[in-house]
C-alpha atoms as a PDB file:
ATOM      1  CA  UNK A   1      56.137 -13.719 -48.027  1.00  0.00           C
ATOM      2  CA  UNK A   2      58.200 -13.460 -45.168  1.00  0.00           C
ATOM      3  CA  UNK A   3      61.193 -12.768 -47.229  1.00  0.00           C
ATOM      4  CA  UNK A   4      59.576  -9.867 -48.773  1.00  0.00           C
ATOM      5  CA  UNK A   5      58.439  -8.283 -45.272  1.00  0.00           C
ATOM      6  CA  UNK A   6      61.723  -8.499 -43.770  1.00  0.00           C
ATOM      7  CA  UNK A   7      63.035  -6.312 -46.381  1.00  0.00           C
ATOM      8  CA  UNK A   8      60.205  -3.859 -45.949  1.00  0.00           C
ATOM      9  CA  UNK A   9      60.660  -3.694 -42.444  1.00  0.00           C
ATOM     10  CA  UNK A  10      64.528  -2.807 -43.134  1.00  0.00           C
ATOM     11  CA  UNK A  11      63.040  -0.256 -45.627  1.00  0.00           C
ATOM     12  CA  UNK A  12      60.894   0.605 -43.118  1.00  0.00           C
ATOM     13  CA  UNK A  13      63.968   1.097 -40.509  1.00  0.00           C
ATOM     14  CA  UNK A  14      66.390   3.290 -43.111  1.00  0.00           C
ATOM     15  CA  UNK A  15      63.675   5.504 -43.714  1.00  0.00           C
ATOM     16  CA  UNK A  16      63.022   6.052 -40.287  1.00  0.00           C
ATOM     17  CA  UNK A  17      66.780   6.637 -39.002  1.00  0.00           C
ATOM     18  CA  UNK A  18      67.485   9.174 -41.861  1.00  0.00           C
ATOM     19  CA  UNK A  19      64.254  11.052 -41.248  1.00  0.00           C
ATOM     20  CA  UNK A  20      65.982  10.770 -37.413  1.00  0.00           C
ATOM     21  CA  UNK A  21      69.384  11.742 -38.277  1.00  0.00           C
ATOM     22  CA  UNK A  22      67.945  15.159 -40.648  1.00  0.00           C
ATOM     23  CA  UNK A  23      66.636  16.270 -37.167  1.00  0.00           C
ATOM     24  CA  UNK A  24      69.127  15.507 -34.902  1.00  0.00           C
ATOM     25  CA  UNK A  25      71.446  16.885 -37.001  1.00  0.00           C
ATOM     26  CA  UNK A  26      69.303  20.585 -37.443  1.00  0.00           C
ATOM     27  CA  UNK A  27      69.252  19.612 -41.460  1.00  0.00           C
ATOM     28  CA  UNK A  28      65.793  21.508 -41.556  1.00  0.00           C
ATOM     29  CA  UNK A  29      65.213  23.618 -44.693  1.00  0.00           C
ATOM     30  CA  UNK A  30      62.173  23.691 -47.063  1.00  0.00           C
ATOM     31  CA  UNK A  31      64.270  21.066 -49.583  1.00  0.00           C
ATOM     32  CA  UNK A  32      64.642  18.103 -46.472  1.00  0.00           C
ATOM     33  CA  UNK A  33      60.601  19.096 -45.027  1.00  0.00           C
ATOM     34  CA  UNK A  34      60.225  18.002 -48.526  1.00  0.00           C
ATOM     35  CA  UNK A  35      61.716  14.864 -48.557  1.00  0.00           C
ATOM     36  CA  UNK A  36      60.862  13.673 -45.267  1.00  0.00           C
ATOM     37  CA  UNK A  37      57.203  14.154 -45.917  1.00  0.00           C
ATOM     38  CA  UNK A  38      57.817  12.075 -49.125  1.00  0.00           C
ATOM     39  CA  UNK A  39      59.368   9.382 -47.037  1.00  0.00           C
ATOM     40  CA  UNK A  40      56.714   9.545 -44.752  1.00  0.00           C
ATOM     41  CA  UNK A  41      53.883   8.594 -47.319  1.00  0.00           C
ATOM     42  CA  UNK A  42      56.334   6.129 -48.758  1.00  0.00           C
ATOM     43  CA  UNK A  43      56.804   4.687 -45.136  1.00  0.00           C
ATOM     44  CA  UNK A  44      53.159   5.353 -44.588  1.00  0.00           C
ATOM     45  CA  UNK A  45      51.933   3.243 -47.984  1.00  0.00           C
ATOM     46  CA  UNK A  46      54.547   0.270 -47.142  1.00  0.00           C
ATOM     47  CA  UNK A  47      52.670  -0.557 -43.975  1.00  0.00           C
ATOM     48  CA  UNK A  48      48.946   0.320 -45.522  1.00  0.00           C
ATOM     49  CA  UNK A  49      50.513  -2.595 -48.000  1.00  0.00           C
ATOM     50  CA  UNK A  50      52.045  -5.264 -46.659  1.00  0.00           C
ATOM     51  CA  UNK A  51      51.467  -4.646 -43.032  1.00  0.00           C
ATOM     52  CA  UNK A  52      47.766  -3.927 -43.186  1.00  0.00           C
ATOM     53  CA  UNK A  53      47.360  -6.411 -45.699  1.00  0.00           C
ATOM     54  CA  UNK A  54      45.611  -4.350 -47.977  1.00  0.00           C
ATOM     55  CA  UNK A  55      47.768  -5.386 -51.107  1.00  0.00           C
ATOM     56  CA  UNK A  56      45.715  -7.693 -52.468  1.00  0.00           C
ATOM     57  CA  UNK A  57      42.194  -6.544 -51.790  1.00  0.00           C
ATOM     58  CA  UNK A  58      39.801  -4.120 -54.113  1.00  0.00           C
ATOM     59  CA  UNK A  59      40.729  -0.711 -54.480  1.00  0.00           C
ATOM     60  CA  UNK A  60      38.075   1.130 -52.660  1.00  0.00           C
ATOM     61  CA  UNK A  61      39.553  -0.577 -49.688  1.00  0.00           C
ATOM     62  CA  UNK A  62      43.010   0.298 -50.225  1.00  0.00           C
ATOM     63  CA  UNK A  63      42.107   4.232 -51.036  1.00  0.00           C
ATOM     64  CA  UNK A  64      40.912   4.782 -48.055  1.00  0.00           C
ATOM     65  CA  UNK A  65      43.825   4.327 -46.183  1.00  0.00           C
ATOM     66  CA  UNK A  66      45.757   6.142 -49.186  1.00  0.00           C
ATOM     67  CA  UNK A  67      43.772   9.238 -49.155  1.00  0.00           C
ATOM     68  CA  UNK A  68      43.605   9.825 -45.168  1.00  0.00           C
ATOM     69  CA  UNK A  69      47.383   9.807 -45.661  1.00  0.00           C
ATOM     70  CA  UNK A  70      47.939  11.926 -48.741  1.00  0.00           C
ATOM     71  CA  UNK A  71      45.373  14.583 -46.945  1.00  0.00           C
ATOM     72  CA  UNK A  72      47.221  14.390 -43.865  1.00  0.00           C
ATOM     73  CA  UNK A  73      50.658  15.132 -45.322  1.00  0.00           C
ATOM     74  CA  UNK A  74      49.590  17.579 -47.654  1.00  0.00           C
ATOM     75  CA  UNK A  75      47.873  19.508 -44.675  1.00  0.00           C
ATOM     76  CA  UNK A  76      51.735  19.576 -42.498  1.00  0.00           C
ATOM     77  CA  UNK A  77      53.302  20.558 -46.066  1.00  0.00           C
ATOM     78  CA  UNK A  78      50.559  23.287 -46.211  1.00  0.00           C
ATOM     79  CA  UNK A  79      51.191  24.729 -42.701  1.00  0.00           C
ATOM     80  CA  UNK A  80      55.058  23.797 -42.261  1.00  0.00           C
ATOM     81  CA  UNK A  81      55.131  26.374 -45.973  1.00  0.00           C
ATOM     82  CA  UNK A  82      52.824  29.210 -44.221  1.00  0.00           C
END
């Protein structure tokens, strides 16, 4: 288990410098909005996962956590696109 947490938590780091490096560099357009806000629900769902520990438990527990997410990054698509 510790093996596999490690490598989130380097999944967890990549994600996080290239969402870093799009800004710093000015890469903004509608395309890279796009994919950061993937990579945030991806980043977002890894630590709901395995850092929350809500892998392994029912799913009413885990969609909670899921759908507060989803909404959330739906509603920044929704108003970065207006």
């Amino acid at each position: 288990m510790k093996r596999i947490l490690e490598i989130i938590w380097i999944i967890l780091v990549i994600l996080t410098i290239f969402a870093y490096l799009l800004g710093y560099l000015k890469y903004i357009n509608t395309f890279f909005v796009a994919i950061l806000l993937l990579s945030t629900f991806i980043k977002g769902q890894l630590v709901i996962d395995y850092f929350m520990g809500l892998r392994k438990v029912q799913l009413k527990y885990r969609i909670i956590p899921s759908l507060w997410l989803g909404i959330i990054i739906i509603l920044i698509a929704v108003v970065y696109y207006l």
